[in-house]
N, C-alpha and C. Protein backbone atom coordinates (compact mmCIF):
# COMPACT_ATOMS: atom_id res chain seq x y z
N UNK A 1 159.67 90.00 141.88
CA UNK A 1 161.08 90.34 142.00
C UNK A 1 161.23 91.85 141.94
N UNK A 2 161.60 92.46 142.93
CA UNK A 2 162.28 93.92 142.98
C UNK A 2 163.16 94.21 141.89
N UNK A 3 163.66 95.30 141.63
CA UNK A 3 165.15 95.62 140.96
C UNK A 3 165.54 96.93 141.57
N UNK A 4 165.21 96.89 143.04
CA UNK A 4 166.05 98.02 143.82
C UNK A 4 166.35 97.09 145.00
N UNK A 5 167.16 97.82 145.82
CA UNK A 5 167.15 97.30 147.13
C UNK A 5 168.76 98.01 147.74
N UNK A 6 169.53 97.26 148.36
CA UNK A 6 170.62 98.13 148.79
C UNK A 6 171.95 97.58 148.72
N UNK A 7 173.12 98.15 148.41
CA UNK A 7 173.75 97.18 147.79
C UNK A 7 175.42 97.44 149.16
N UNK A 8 176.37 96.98 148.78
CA UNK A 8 177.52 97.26 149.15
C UNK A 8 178.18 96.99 148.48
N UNK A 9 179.51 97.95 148.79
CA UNK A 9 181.26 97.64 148.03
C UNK A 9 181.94 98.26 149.36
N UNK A 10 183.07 97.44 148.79
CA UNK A 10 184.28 97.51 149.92
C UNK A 10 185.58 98.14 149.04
N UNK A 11 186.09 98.83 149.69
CA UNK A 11 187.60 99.54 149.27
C UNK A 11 188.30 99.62 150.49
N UNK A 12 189.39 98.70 150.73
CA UNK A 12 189.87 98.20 151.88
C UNK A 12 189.13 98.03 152.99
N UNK A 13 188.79 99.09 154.05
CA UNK A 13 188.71 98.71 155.36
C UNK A 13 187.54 99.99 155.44
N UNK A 14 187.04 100.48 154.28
CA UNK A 14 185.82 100.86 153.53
C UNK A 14 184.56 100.66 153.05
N UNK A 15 183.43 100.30 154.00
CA UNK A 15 182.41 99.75 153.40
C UNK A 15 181.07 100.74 152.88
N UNK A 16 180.81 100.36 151.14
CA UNK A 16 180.04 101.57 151.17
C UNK A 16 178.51 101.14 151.18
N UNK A 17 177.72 101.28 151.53
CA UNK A 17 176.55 100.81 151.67
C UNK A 17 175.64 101.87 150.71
N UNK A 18 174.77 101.13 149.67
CA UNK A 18 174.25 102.61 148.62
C UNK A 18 172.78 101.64 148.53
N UNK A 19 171.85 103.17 148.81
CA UNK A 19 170.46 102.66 148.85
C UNK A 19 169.99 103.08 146.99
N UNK A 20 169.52 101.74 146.12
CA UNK A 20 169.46 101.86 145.09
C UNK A 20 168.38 101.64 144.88
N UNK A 21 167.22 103.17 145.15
CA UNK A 21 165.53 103.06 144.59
C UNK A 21 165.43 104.54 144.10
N UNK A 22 166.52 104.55 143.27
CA UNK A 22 166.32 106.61 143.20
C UNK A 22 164.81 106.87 142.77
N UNK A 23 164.50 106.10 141.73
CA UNK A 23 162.84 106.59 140.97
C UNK A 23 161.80 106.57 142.36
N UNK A 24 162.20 106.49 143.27
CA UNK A 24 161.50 106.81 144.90
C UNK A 24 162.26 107.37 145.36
N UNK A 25 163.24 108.46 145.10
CA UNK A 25 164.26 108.51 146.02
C UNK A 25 165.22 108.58 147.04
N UNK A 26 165.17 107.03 147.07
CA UNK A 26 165.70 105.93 147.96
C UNK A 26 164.80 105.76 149.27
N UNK A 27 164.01 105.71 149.01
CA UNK A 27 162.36 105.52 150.02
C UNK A 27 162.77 104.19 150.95
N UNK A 28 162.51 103.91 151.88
CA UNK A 28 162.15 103.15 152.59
C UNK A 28 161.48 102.07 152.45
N UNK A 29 161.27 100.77 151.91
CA UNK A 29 159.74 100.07 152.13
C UNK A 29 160.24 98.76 153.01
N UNK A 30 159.62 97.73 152.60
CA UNK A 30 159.94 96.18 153.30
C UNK A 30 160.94 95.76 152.57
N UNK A 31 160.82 95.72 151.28
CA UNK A 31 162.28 95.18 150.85
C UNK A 31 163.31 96.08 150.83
N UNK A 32 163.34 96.98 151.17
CA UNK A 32 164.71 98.12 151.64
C UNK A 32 165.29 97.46 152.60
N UNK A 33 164.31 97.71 153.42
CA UNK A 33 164.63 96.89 154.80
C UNK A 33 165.37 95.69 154.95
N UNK A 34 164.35 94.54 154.53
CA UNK A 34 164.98 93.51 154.27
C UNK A 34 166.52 92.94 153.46
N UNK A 35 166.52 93.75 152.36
CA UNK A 35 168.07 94.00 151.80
C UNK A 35 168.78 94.62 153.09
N UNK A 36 168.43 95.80 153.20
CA UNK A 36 169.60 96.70 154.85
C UNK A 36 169.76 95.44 155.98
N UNK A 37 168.54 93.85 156.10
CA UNK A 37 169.61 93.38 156.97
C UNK A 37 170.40 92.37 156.31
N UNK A 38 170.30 92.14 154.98
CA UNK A 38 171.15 91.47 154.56
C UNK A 38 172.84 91.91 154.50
N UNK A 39 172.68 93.22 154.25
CA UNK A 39 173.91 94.10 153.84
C UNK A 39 174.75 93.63 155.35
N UNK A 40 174.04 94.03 156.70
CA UNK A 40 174.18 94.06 157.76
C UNK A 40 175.35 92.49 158.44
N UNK A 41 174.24 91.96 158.05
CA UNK A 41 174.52 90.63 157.91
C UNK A 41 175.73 90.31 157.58
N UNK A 42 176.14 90.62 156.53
CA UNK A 42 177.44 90.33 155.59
C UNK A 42 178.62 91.09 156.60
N UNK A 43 178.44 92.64 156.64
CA UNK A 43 179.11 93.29 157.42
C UNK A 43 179.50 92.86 158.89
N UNK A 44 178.47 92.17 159.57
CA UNK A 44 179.40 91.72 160.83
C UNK A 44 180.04 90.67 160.55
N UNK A 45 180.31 89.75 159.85
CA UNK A 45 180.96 88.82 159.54
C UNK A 45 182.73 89.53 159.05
N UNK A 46 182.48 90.84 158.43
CA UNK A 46 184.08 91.19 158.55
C UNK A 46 183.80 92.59 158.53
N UNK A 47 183.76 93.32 159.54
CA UNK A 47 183.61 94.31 159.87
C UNK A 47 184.75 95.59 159.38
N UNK A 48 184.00 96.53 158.79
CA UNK A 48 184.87 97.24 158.32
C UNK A 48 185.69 98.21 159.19
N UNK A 49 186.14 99.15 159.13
CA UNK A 49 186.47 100.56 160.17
C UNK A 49 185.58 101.80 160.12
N UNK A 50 185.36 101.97 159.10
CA UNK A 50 184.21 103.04 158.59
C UNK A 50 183.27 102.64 157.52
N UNK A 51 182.02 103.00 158.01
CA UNK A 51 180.56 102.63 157.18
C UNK A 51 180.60 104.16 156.18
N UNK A 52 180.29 104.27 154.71
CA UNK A 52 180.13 105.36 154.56
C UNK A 52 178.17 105.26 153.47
N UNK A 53 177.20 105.93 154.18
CA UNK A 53 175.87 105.35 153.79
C UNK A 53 175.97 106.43 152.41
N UNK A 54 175.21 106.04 151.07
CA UNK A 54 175.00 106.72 149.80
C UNK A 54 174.00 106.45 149.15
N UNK A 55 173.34 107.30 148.75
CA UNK A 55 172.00 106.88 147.78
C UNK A 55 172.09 107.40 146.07
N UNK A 56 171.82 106.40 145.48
CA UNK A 56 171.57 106.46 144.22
C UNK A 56 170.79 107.56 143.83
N UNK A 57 171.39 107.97 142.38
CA UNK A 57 170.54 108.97 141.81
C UNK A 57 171.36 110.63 142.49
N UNK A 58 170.51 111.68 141.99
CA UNK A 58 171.25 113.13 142.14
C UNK A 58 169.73 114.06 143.26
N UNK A 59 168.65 113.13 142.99
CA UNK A 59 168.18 113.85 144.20
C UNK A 59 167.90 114.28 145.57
N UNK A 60 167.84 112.89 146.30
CA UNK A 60 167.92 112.56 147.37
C UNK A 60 169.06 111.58 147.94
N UNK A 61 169.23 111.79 149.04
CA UNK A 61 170.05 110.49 149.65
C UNK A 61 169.22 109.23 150.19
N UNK A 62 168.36 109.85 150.61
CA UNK A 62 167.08 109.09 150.90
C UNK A 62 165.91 109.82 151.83
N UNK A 63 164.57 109.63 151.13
CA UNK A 63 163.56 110.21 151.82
C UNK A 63 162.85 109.85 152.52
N UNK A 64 163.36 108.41 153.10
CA UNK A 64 162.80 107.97 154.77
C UNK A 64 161.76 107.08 154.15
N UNK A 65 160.68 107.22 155.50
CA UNK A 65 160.00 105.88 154.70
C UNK A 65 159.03 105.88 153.91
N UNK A 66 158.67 105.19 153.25
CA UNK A 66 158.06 105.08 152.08
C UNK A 66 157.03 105.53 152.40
N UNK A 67 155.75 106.61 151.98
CA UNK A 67 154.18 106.33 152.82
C UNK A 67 153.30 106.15 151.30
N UNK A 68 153.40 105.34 150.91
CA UNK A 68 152.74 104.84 150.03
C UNK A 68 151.55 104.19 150.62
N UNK A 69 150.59 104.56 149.94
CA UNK A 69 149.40 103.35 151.27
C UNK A 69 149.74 101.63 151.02
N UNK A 70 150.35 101.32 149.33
CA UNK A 70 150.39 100.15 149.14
C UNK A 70 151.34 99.60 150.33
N UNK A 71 152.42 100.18 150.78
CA UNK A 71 153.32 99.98 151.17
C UNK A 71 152.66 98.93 153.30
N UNK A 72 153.09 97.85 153.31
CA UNK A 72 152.21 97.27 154.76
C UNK A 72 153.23 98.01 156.00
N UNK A 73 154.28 98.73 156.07
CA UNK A 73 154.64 98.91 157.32
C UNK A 73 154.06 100.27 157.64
N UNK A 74 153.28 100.58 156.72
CA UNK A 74 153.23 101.76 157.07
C UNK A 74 151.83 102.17 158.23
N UNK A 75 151.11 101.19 158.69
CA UNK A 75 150.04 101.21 159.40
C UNK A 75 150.68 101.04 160.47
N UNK A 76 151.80 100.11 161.18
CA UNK A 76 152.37 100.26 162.36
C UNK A 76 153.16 101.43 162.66
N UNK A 77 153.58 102.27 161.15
CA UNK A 77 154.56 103.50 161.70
C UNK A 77 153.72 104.21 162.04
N UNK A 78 152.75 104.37 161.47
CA UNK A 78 151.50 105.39 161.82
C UNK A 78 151.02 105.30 163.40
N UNK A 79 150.86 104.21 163.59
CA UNK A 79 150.13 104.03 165.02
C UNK A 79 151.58 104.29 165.96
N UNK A 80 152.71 104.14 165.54
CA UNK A 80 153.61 104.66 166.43
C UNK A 80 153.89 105.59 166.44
N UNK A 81 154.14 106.58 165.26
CA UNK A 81 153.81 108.46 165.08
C UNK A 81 153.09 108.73 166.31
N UNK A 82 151.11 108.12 166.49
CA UNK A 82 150.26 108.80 166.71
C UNK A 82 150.85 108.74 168.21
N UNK A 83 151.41 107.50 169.09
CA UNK A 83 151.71 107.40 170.54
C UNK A 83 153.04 107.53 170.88
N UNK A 84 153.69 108.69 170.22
CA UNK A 84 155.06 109.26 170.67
C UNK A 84 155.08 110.52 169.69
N UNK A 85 155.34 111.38 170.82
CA UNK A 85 155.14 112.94 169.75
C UNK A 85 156.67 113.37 169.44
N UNK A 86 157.59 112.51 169.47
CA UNK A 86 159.13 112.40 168.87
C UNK A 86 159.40 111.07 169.62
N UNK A 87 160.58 111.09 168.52
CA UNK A 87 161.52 109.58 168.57
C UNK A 87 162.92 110.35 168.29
N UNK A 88 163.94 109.17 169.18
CA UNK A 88 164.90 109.43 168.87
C UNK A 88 165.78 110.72 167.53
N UNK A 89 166.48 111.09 167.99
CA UNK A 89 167.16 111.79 166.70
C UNK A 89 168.97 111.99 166.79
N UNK A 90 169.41 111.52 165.40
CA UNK A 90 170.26 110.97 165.53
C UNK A 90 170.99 111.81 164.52
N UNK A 91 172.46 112.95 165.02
CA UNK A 91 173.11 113.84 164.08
C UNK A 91 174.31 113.11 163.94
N UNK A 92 173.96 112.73 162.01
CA UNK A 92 174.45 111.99 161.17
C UNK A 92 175.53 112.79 160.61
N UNK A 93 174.95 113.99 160.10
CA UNK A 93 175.54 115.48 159.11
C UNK A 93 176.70 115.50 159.61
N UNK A 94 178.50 115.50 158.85
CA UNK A 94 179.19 115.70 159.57
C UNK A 94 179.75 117.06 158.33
N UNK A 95 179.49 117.20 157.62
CA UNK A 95 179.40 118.69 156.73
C UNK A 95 178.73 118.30 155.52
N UNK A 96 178.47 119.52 154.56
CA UNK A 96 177.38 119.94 153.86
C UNK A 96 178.77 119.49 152.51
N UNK A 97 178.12 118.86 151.43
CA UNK A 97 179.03 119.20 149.88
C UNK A 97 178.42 119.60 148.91
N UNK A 98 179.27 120.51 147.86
CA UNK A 98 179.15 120.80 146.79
C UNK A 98 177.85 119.46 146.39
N UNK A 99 177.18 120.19 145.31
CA UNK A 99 176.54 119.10 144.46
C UNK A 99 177.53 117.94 143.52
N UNK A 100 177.21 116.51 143.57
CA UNK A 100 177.93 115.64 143.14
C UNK A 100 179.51 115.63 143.81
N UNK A 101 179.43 115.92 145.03
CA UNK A 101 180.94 115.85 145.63
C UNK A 101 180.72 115.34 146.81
N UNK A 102 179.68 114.73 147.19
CA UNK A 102 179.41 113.96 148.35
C UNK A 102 179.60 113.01 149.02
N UNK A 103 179.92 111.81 147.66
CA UNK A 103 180.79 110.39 148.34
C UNK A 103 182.03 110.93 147.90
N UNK A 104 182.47 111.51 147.00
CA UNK A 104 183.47 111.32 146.99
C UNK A 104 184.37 112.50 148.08
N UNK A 105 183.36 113.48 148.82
CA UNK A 105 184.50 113.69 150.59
C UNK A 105 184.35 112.74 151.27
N UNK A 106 182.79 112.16 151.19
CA UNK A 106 182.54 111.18 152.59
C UNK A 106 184.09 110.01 152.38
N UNK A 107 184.10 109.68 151.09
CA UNK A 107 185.33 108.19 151.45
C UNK A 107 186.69 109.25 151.49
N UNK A 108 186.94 110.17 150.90
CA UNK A 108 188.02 110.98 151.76
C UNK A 108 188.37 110.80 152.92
N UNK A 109 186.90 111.39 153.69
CA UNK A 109 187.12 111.37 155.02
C UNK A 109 187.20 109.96 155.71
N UNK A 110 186.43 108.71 155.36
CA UNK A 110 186.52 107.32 155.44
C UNK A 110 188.02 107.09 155.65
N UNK A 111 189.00 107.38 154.40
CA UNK A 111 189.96 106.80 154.38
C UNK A 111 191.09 107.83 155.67
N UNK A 112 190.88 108.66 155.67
CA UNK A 112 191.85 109.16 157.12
C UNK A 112 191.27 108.82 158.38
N UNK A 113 190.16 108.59 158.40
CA UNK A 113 189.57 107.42 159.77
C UNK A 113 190.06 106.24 159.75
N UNK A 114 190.27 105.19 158.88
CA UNK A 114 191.12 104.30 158.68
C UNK A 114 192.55 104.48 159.18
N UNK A 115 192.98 105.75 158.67
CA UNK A 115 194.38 105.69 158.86
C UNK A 115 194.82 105.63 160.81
N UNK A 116 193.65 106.17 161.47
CA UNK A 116 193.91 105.87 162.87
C UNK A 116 193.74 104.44 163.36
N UNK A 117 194.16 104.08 164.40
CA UNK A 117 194.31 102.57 165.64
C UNK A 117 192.94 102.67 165.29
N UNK A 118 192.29 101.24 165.05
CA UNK A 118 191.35 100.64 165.54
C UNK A 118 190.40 101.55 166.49
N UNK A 119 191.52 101.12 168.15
CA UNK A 119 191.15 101.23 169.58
C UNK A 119 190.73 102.33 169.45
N UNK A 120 191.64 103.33 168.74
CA UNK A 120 191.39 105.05 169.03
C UNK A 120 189.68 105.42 168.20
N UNK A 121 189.72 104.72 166.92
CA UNK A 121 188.84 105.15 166.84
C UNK A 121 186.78 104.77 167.43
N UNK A 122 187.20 103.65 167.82
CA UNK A 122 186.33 102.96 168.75
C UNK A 122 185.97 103.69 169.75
N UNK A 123 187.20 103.94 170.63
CA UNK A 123 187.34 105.34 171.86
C UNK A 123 186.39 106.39 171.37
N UNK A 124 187.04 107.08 170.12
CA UNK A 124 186.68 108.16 170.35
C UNK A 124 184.88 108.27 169.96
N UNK A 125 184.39 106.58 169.16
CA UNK A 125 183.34 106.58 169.34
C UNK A 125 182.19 106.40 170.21
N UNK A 126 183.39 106.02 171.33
CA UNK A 126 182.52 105.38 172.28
C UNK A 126 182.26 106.90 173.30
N UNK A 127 183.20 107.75 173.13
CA UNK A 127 183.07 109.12 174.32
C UNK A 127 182.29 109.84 173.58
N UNK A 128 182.13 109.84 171.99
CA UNK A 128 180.58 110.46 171.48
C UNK A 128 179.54 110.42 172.28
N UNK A 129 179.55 108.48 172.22
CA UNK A 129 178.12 108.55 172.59
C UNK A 129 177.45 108.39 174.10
N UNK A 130 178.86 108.14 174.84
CA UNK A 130 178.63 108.35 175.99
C UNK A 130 178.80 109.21 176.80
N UNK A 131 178.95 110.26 176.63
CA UNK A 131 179.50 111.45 177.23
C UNK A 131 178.48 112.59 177.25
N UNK A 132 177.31 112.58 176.39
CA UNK A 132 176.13 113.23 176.01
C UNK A 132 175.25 114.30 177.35
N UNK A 133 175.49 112.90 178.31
CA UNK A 133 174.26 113.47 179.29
C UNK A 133 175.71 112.82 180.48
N UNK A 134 176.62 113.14 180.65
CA UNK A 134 177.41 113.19 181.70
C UNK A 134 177.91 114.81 181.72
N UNK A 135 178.50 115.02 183.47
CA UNK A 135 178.87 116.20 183.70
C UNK A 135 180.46 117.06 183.10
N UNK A 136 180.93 117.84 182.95
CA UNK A 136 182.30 118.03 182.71
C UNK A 136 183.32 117.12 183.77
N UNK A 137 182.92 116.92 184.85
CA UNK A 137 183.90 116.15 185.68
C UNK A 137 183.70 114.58 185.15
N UNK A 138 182.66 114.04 184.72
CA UNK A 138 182.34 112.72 184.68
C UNK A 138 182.89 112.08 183.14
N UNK A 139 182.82 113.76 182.38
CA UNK A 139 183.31 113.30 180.97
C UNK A 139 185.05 113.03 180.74
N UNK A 140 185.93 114.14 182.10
CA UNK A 140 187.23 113.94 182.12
C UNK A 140 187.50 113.01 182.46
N UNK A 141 186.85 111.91 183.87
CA UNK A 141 187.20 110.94 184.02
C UNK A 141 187.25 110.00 183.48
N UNK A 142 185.91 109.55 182.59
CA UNK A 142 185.92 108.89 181.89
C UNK A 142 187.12 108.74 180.61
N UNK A 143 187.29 109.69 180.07
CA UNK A 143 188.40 110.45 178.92
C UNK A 143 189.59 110.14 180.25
N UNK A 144 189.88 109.79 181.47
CA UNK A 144 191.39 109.74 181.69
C UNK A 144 191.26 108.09 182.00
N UNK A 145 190.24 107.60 182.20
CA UNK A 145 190.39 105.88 182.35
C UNK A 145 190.53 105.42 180.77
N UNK A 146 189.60 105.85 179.80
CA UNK A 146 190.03 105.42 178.30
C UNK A 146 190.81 105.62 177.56
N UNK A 147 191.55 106.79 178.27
CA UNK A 147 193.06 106.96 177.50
C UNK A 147 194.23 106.13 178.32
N UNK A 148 194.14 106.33 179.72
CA UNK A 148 195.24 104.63 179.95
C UNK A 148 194.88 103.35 179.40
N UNK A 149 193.61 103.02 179.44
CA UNK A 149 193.55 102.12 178.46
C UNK A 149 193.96 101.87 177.22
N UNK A 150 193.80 102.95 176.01
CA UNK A 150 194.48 102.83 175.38
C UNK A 150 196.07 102.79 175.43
N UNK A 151 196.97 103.36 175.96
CA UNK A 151 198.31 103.90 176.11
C UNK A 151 198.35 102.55 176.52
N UNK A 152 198.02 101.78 177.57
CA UNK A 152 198.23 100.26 177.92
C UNK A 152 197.91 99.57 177.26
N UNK A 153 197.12 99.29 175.93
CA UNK A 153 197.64 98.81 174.54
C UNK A 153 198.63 98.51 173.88
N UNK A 154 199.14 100.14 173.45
CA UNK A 154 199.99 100.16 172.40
C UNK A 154 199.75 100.47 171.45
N UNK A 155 198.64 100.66 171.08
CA UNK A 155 197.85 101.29 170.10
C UNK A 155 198.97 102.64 169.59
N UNK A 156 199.38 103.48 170.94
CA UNK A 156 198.97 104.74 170.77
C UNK A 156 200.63 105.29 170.98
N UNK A 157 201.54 104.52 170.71
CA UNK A 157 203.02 104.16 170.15
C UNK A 157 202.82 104.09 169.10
N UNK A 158 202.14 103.55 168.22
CA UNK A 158 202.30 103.44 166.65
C UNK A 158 201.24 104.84 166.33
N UNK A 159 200.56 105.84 167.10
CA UNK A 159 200.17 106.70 166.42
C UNK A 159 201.01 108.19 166.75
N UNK A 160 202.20 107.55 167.82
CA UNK A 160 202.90 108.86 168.59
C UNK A 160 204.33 108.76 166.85
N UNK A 161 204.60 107.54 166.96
CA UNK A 161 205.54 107.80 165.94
C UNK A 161 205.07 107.58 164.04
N UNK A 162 203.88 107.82 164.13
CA UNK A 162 203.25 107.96 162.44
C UNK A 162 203.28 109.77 162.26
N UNK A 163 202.75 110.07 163.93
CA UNK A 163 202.84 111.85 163.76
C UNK A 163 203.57 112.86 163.10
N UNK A 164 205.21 112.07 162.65
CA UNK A 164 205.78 112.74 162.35
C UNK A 164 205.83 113.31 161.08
N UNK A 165 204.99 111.97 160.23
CA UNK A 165 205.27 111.59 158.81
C UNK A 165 203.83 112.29 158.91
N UNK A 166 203.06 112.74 159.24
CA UNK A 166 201.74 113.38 158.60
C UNK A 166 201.80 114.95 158.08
């Protein structure tokens, strides 16, 4: 039996996902894993609006994966290191905090992402990640078909008259 693994809490439409192995801190192994798809699991069943990820303890948030030799995934990460000289990379960082002030901007910022439409914020996730390797003309078009879409909702009536009150 473990006594780490990864846990969640919810605060409305807030899900916090916290990796709890600080005395590794927050390492990677098989049962990390295996907890992360349980967490997962739970989460598509009622999906929140914003994920906000946190690791236990004051040193790390987490230091990736485990390379312990005990550890068994670590002979397939290795052989995949050796036949790809990079993998994906993925900018998470959306600013730097004070020490010990870290979840508590991240659900700050959580909770005024909430405060937008659903749609909008879906949108505006979806022109993140698709917009990357398109041209300036390909990114406006796209950005003028997903904004009639939205506006042909309705979404974006309940965010024209909240504007006032912000």
């Amino acid at each position: 039996m473990n006594d780490y693994g990864i846990s969640l809490k919810r605060q409305e439409h807030i899900a916090i996902i916290t990796f709890e192995r600080p005395a590794k801190q927050n390492a990677l192994d098989q049962h990390m894993f295996d907890s992360l798809d349980k967490v997962v699991a739970e989460l598509k069943g009622n999906l929140p609006r914003v994920i906000v990820l946190t690791g236990a303890g004051d040193k790390a948030f987490c230091a990736g994966f485990d390379v312990n030799p005990e550890n068994p995934l670590l002979k397939p990460l290795s052989t995949a290191m050796e036949r790809h000289d990079k993998g994906p990379a993925y900018d998470l960082i959306h600013r730097i905090s004070a020490p010990g002030k870290a979840l508590e901007e991240a659900l700050s910022l959580a909770l005024s992402i909430t405060q937008n439409g659903p749609r909008s914020v879906r949108h505006a996730l979806y022109m993140i990640r698709k917009t990357g390797d398109l041209t300036t003309q390909e990114t406006l078009e796209l950005e003028t078909e997903a904004a009639a879409t939205l506006i042909a909702s309705g979404e974006s009536i309940h965010g024209i008259s909240a504007f006032p009150t912000r």
